[in-house]
C-alpha atoms as a PDB file:
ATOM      1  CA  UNK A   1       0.000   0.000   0.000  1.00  0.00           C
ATOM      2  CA  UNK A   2       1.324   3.595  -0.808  1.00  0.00           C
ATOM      3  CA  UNK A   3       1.290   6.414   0.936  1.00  0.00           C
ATOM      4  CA  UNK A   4      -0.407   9.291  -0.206  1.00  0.00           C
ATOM      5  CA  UNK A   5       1.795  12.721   1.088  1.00  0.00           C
ATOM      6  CA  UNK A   6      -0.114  15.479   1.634  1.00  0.00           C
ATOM      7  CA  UNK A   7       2.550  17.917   1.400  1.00  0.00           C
ATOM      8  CA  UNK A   8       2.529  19.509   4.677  1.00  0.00           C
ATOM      9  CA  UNK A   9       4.960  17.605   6.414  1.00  0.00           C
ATOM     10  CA  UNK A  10       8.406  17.762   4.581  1.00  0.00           C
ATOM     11  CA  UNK A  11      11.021  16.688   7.498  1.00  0.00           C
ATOM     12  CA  UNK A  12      11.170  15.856  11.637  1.00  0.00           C
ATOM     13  CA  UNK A  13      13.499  18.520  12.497  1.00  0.00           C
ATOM     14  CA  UNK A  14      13.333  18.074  16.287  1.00  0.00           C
ATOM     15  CA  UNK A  15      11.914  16.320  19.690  1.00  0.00           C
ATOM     16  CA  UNK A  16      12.071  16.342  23.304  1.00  0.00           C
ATOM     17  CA  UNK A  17      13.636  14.475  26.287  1.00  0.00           C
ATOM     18  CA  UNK A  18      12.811  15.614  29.293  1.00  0.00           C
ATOM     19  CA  UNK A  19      15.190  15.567  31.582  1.00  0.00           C
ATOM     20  CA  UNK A  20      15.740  16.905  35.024  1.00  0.00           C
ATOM     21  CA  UNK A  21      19.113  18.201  34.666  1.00  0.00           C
ATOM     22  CA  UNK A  22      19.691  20.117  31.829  1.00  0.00           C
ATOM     23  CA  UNK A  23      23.307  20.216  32.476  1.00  0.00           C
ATOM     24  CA  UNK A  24      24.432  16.788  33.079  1.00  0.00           C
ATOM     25  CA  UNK A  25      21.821  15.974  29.826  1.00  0.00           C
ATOM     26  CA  UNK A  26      24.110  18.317  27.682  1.00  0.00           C
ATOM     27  CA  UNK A  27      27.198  16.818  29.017  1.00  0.00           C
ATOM     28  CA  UNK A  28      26.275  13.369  28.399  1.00  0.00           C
ATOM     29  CA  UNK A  29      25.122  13.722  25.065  1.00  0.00           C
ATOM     30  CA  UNK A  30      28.010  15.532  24.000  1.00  0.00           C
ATOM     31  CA  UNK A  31      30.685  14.712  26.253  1.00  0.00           C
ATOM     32  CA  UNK A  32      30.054  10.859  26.042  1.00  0.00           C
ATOM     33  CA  UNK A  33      27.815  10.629  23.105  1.00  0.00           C
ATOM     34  CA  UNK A  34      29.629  12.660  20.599  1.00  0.00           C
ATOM     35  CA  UNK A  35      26.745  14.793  20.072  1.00  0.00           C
ATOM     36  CA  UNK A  36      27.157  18.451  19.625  1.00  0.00           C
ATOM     37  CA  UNK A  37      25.565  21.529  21.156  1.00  0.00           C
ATOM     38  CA  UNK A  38      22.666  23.356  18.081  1.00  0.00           C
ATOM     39  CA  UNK A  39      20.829  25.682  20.173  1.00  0.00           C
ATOM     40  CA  UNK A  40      21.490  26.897  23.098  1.00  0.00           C
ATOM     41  CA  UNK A  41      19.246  29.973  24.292  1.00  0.00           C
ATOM     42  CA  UNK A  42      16.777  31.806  26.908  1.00  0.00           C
ATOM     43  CA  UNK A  43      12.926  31.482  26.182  1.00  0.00           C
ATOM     44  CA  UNK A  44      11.553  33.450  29.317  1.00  0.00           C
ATOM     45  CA  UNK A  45      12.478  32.081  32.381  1.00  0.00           C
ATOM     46  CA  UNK A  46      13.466  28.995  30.124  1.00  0.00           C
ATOM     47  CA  UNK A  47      16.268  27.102  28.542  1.00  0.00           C
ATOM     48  CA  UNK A  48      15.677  26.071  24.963  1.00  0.00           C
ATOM     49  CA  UNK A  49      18.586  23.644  24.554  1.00  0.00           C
ATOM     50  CA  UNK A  50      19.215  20.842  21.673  1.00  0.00           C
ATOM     51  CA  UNK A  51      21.667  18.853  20.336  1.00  0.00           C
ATOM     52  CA  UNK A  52      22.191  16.342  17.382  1.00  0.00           C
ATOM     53  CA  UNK A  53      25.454  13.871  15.987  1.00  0.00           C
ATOM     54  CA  UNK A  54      28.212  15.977  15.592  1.00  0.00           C
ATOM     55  CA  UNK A  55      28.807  17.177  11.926  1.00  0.00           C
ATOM     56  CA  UNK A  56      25.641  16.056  10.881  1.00  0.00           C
ATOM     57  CA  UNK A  57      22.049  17.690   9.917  1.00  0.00           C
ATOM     58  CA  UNK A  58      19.107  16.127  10.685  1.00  0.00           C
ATOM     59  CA  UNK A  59      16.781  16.150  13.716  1.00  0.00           C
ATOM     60  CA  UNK A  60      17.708  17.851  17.272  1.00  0.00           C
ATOM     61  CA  UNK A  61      16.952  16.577  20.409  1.00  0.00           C
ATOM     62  CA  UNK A  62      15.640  19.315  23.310  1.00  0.00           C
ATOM     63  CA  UNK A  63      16.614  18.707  26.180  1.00  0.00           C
ATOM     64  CA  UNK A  64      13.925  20.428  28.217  1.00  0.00           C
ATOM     65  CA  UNK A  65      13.344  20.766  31.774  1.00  0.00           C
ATOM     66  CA  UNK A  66      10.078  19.860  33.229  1.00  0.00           C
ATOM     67  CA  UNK A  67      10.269  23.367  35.062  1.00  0.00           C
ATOM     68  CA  UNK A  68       8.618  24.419  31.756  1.00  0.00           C
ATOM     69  CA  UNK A  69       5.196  23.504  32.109  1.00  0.00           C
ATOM     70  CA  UNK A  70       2.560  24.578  34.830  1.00  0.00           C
ATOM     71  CA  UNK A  71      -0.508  23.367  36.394  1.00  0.00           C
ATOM     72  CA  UNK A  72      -1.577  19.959  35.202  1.00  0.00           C
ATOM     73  CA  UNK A  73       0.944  19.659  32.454  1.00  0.00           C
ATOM     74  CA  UNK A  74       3.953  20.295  35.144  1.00  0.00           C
ATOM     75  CA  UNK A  75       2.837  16.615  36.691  1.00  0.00           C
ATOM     76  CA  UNK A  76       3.030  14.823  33.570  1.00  0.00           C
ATOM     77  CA  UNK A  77       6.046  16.267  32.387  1.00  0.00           C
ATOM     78  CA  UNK A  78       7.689  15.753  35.804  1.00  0.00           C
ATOM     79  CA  UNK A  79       6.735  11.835  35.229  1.00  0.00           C
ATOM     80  CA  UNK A  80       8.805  11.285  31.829  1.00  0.00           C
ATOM     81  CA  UNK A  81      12.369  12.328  33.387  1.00  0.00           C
ATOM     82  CA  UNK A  82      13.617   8.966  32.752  1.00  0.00           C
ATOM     83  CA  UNK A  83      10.892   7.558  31.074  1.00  0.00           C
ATOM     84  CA  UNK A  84      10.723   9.263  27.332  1.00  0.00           C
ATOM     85  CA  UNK A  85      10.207   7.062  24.646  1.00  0.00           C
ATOM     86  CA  UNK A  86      13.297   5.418  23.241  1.00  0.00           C
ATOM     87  CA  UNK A  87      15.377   6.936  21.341  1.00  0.00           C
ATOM     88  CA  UNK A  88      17.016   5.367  18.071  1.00  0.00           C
ATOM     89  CA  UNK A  89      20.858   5.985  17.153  1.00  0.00           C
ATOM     90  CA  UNK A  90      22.422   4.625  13.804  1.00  0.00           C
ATOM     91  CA  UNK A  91      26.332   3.703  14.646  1.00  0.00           C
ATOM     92  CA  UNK A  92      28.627   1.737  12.288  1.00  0.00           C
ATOM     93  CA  UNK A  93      30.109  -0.762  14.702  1.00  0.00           C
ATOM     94  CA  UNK A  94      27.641  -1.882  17.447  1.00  0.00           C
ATOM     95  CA  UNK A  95      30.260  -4.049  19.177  1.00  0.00           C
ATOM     96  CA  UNK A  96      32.398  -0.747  18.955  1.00  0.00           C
ATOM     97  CA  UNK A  97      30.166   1.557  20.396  1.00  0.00           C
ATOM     98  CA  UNK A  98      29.332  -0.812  23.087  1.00  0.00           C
ATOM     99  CA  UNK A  99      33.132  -0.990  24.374  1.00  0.00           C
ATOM    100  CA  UNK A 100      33.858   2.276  23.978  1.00  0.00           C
ATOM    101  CA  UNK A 101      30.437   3.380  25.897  1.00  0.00           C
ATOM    102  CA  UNK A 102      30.944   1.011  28.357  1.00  0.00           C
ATOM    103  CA  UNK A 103      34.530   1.894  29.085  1.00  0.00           C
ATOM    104  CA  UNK A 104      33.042   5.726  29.669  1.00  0.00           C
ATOM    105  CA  UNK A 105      30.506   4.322  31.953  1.00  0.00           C
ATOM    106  CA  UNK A 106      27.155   4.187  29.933  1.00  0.00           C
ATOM    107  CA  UNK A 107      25.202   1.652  31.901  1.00  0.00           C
ATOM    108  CA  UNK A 108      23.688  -1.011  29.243  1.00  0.00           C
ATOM    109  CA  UNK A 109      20.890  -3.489  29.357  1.00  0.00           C
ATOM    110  CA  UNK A 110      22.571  -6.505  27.804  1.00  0.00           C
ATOM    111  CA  UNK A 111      25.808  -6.852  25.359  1.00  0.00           C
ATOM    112  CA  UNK A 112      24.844  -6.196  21.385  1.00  0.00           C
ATOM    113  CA  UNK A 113      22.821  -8.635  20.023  1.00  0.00           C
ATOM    114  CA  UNK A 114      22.483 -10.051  16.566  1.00  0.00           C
ATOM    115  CA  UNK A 115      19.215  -9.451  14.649  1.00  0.00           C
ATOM    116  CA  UNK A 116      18.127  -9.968  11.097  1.00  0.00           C
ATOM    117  CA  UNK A 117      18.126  -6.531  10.309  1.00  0.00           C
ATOM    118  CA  UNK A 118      21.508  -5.754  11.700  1.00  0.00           C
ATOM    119  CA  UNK A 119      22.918  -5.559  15.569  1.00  0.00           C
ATOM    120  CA  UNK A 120      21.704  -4.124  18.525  1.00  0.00           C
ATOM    121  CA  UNK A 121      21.932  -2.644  21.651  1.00  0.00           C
ATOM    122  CA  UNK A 122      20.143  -0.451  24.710  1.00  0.00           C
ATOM    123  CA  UNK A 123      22.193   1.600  26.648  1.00  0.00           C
ATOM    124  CA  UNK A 124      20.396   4.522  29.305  1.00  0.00           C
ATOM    125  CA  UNK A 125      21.314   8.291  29.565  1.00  0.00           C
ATOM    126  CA  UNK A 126      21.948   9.513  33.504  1.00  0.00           C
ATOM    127  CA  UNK A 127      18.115  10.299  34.007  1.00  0.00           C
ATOM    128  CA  UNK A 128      17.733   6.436  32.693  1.00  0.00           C
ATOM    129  CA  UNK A 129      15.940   7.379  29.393  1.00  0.00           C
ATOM    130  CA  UNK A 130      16.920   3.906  26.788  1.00  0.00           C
ATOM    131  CA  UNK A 131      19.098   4.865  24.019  1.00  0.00           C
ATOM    132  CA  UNK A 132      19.078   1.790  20.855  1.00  0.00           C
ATOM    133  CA  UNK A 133      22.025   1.979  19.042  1.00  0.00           C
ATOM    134  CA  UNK A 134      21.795   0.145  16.304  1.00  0.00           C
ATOM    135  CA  UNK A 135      24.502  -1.480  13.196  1.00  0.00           C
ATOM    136  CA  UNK A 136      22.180  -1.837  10.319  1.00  0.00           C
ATOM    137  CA  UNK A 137      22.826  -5.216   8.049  1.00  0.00           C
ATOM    138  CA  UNK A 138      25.574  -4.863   5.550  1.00  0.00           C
ATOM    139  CA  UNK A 139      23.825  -5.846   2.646  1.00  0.00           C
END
């Protein structure tokens, strides 16, 4: 079955984590991930933070503090910190990125396994969000 665009969507250019600790979020994604810093500015009383892979376009994650939201919204938002949906990372050497993670202290769920559509593996950020990096199949 195709899909039928509607032309009003052309890319994902960004989406949230939220995290508690905007700080040690920004230092693990780029200090142990890689990633670089995109955006860094004051909305308000705010932080509007994101980064993305280093040297690379394509979607930014926000890192974005729960402080953001009031009333009702503040609960919920206060109950993902650690519990956003997973988030999927492309690498070229599972096996490698496991070691190397490891060896910085990423905490994992299991060693890389083998799939049909390539190897994987979950790892967690510091607030205990699951990160799958994943070696698609050499074809």
């Amino acid at each position: 079955m195709t899909q039928q665009s509607t032309g009003h969507v052309s890319r994902v250019t960004h989406f949230a984590l939220i995290v508690e600790d905007q700080e040690e979020a920004l230092d693990f994604y780029t200090e142990t991930l890689g990633f670089e810093k995109k955006e860094d500015s004051e909305m308000g009383e705010d932080r509007w933070l994101t980064v993305a892979p280093a040297g690379r376009e394509g979607v930014h994650i926000i890192l974005r503090s729960p402080e953001w939201f009031d009333g009702r919204d503040a609960d919920r938002y206060e109950e993902l910190v650690g519990h956003n949906p997973m988030v999927g990372l492309e690498v070229d050497d599972c096996h490698a990125t496991y070691a190397d993670l490891r060896e910085r202290g990423v905490e994992f769920a299991s060693e890389p396994q083998e799939r049909e559509y390539g190897v994987e593996v979950i790892a967690f950020d510091p607030e205990g969000n699951e990160l799958l990096f994943v070696e698609p199949a050499r074809a």
